[in-house]
C-alpha atoms as a PDB file:
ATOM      1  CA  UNK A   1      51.331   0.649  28.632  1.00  0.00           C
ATOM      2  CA  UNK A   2      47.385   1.913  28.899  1.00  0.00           C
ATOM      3  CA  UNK A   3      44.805  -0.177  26.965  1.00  0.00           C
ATOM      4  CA  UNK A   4      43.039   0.946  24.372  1.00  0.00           C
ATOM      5  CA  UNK A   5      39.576   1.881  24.491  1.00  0.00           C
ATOM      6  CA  UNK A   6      37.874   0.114  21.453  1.00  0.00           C
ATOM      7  CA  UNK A   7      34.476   1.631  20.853  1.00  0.00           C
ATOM      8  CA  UNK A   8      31.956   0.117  17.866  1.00  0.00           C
ATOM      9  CA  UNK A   9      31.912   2.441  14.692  1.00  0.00           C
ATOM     10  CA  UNK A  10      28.476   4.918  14.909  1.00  0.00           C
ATOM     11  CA  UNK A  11      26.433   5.327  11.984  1.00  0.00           C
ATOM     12  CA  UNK A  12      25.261   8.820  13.614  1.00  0.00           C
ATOM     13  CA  UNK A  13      21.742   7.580  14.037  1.00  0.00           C
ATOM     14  CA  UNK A  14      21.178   7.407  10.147  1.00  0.00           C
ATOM     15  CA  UNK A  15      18.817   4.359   8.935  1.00  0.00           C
ATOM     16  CA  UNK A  16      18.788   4.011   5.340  1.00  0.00           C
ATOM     17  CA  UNK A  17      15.845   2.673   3.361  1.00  0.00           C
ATOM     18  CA  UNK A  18      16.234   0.981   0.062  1.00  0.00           C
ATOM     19  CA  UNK A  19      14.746   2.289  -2.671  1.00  0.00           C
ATOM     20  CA  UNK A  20      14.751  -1.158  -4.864  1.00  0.00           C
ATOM     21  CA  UNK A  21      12.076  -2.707  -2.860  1.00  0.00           C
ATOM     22  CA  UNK A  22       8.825  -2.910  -4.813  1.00  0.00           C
ATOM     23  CA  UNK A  23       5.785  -3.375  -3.016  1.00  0.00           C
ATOM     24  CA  UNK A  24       2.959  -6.136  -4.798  1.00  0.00           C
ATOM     25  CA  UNK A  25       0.105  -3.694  -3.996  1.00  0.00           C
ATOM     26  CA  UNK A  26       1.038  -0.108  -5.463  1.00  0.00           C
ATOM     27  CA  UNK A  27      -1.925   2.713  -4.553  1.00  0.00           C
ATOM     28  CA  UNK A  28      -1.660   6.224  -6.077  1.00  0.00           C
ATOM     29  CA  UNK A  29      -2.086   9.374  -3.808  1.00  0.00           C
ATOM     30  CA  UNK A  30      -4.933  10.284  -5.590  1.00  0.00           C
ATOM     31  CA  UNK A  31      -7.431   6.941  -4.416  1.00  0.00           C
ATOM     32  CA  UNK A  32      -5.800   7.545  -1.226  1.00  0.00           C
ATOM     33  CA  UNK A  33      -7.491  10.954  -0.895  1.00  0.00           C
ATOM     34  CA  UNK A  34     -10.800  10.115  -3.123  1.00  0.00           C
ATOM     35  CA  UNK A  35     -11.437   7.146  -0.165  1.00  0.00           C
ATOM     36  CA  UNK A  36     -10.759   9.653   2.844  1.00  0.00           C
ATOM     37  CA  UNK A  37     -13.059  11.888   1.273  1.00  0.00           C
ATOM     38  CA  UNK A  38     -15.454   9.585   1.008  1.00  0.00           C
ATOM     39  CA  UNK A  39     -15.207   7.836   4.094  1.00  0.00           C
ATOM     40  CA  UNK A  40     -15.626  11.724   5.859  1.00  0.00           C
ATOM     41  CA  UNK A  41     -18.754  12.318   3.085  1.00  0.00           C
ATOM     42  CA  UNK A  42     -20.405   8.728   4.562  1.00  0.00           C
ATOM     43  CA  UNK A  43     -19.523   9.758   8.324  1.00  0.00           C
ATOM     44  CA  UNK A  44     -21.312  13.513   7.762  1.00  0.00           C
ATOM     45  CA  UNK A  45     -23.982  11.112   6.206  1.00  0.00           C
ATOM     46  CA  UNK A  46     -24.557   9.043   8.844  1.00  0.00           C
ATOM     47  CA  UNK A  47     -24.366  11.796  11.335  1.00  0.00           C
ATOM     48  CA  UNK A  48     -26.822  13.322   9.855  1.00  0.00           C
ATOM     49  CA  UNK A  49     -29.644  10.411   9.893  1.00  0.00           C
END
């Protein structure tokens, strides 16, 4: 009789990410933004001195 080709279960390439995990340090989109702006605003700045 043949032997059987065992092969490991595939996920299909999926990772999963947790949703439960809670960071210490939470930042809203909006201070995100206001800092890129303002870090653009103080590189125009400079540029312009």
């Amino acid at each position: 009789m043949a032997e059987q080709l065992r092969v490991p279960a595939s996920g299909g390439g999926l990772v999963r990410y947790f949703d439960e995990y809670k960071s210490r340090f939470q930042i809203k989109p909006e201070f995100v933004l206001l800092i890129i702006i303002l870090v653009i605003l103080f590189e125009v700045i400079i540029r312009l001195v």
